[in-house]
C-alpha atoms as a PDB file:
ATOM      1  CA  UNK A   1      -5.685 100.430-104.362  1.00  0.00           C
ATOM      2  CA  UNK A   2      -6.785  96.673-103.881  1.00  0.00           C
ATOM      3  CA  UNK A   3      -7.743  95.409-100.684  1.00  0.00           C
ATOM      4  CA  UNK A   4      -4.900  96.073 -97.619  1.00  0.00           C
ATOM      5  CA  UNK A   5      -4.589  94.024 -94.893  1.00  0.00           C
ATOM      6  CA  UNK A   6      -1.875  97.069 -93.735  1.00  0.00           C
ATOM      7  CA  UNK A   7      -4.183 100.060 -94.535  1.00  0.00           C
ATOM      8  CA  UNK A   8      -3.636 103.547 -92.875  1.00  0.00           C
ATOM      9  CA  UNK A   9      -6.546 106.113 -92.118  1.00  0.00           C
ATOM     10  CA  UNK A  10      -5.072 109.593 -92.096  1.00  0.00           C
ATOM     11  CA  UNK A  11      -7.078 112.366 -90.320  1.00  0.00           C
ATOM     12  CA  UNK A  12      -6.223 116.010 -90.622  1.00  0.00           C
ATOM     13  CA  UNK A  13      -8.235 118.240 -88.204  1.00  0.00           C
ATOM     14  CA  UNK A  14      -7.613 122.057 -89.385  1.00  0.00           C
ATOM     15  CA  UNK A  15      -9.777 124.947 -89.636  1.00  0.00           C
ATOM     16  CA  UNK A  16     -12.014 126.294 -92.508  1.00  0.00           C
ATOM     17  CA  UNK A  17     -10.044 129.453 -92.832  1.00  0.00           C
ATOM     18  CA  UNK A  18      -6.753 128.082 -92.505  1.00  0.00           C
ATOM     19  CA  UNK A  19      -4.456 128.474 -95.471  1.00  0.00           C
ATOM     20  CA  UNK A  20      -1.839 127.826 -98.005  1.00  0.00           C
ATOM     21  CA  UNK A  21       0.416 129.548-100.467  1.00  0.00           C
ATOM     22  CA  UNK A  22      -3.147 131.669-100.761  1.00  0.00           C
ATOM     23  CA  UNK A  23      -5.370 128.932-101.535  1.00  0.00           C
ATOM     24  CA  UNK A  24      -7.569 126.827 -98.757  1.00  0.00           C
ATOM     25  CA  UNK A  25      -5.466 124.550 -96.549  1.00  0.00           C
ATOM     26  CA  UNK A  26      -7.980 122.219 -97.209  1.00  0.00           C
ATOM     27  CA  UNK A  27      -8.488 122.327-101.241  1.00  0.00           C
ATOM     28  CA  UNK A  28      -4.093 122.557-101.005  1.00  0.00           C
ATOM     29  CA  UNK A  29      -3.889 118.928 -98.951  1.00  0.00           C
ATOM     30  CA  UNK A  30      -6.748 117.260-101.155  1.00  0.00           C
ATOM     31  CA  UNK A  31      -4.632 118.170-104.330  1.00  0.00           C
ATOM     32  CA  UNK A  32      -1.663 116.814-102.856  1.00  0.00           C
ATOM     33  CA  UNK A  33      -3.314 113.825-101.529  1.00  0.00           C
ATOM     34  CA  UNK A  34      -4.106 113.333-105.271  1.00  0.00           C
ATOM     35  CA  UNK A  35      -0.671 114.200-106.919  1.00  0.00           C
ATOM     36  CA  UNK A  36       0.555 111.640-104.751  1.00  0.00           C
ATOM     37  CA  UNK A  37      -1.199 109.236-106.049  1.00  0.00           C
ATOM     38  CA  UNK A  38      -3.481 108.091-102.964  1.00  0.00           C
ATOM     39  CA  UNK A  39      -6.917 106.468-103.351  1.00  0.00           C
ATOM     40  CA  UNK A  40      -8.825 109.128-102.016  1.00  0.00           C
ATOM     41  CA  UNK A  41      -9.965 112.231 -99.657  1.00  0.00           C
ATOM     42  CA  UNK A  42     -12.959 113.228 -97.970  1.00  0.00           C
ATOM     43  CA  UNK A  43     -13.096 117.017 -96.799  1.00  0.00           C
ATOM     44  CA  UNK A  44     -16.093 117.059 -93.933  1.00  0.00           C
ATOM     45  CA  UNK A  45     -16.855 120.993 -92.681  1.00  0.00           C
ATOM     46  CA  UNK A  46     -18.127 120.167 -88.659  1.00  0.00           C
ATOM     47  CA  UNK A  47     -20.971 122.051 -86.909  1.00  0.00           C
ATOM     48  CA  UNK A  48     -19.313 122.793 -83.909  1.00  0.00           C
ATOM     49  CA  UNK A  49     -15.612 122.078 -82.132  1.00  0.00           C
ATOM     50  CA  UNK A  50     -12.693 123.612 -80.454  1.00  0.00           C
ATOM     51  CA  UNK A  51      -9.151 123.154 -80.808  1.00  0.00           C
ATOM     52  CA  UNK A  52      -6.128 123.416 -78.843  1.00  0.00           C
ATOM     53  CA  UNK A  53      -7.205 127.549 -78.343  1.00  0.00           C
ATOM     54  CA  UNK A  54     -10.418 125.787 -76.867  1.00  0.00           C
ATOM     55  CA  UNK A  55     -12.010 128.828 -78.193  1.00  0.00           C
ATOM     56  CA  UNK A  56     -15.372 127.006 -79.572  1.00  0.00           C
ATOM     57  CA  UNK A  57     -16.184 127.330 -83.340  1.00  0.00           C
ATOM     58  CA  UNK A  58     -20.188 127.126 -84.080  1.00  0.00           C
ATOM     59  CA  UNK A  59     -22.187 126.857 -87.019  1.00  0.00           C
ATOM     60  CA  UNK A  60     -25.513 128.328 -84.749  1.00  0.00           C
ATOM     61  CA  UNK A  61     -26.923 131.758 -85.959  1.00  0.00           C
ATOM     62  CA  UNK A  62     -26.643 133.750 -82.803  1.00  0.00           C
ATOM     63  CA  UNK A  63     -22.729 132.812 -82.523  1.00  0.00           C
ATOM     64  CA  UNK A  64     -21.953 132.517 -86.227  1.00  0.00           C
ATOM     65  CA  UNK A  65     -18.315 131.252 -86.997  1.00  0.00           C
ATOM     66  CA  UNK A  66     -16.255 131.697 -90.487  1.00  0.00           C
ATOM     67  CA  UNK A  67     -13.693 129.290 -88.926  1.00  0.00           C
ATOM     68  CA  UNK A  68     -15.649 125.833 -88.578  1.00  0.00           C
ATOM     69  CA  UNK A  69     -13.882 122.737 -88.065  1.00  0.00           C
ATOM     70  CA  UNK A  70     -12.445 120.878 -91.394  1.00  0.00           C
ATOM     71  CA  UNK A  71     -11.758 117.285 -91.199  1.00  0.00           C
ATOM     72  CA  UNK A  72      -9.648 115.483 -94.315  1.00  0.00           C
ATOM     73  CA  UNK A  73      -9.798 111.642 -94.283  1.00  0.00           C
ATOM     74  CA  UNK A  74      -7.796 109.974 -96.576  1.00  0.00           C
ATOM     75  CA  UNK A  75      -7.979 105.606 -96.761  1.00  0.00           C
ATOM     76  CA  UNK A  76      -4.471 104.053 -98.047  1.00  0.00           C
ATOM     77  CA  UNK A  77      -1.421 101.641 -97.698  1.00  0.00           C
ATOM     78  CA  UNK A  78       0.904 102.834 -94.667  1.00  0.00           C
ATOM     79  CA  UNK A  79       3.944 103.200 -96.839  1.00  0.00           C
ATOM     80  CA  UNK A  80       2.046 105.796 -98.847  1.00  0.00           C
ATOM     81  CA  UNK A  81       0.831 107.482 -95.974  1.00  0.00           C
ATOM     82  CA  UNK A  82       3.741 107.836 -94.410  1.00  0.00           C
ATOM     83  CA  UNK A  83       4.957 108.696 -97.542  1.00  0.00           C
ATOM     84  CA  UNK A  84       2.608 112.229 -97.438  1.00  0.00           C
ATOM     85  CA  UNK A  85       2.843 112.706 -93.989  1.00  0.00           C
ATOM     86  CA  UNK A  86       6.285 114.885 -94.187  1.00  0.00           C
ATOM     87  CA  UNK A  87       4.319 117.285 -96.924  1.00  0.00           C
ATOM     88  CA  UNK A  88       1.465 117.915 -94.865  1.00  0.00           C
ATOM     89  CA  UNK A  89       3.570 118.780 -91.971  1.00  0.00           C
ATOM     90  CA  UNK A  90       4.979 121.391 -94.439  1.00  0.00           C
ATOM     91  CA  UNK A  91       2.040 122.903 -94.648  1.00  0.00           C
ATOM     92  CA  UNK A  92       0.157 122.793 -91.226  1.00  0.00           C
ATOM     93  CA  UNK A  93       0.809 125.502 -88.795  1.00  0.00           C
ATOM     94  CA  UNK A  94      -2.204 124.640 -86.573  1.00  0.00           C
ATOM     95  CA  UNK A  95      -3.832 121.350 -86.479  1.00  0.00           C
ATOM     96  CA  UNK A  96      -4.155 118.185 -85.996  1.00  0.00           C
ATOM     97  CA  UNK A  97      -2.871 115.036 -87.994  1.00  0.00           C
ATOM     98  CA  UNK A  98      -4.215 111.453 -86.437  1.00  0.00           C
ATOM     99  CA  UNK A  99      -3.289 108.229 -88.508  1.00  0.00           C
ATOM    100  CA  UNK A 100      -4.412 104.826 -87.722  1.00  0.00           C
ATOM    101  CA  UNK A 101      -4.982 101.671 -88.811  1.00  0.00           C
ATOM    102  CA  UNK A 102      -7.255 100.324 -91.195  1.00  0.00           C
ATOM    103  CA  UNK A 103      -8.582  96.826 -92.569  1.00  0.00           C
ATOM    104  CA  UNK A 104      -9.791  97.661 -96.158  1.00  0.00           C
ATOM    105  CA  UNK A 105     -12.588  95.384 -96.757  1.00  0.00           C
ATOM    106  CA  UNK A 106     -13.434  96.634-100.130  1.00  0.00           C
ATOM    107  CA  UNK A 107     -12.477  99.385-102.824  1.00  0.00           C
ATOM    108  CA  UNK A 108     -14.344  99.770-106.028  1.00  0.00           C
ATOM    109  CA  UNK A 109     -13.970 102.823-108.564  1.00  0.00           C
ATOM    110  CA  UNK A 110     -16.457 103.846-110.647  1.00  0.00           C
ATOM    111  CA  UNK A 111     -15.781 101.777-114.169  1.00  0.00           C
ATOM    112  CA  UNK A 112     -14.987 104.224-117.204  1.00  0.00           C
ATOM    113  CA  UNK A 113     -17.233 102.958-120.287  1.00  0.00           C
ATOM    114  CA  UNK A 114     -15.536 102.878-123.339  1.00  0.00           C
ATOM    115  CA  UNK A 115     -17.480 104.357-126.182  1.00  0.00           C
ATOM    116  CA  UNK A 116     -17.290 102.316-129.654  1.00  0.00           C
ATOM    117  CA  UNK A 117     -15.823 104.069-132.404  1.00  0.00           C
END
């Protein structure tokens, strides 16, 4: 991905003990985010929140949660977003899924060295 003047910033809000085909929901949309062939996902595990249940989820000792909140952000063009956003529906049974724009102002991998022979 180059820089985007029509960039997307996809946001799924899900739970940390949510699933799919037996695996983490999480782990499942990060691998398909990659098969796809988008530029990248960030899995963030919150401290606290509630969802539509408003039953609150909490990291704090004396009201320990195995559920916490799981965000996925994921930085691409809006065709490719779009693209995904059918597949992720798939596999969501509770959740969120936020998309919005974004102006890419830079995008840099990490350069492979190639090794002499």
């Amino acid at each position: 991905m180059e820089s985007m003047e029509d960039g997307r910033l996809l946001r799924v809000f899900i739970g940390e003990d949510d699933e799919h085909e037996g695996r983490p929901l999480y782990e499942a949309v990060v691998y398909l985010l990659r098969s796809e062939g988008l530029a990248g996902a960030t899995v963030l595990r919150g401290i606290m929140g509630f969802g539509a249940s408003s039953l609150i989820h909490t990291a704090r000792v004396l009201r320990l949660s195995e559920d916490l909140p799981i965000l996925i952000e994921c930085v691409d063009r809006a065709e490719k977003i779009e693209a995904v956003l059918p597949k992720i529906d798939e596999m969501i049974s509770e959740g969120l899924v936020t998309v919005e724009k974004a102006e890419v102002r830079l995008y840099r991998g990490r350069r492979q060295e190639v090794s002499p022979r």
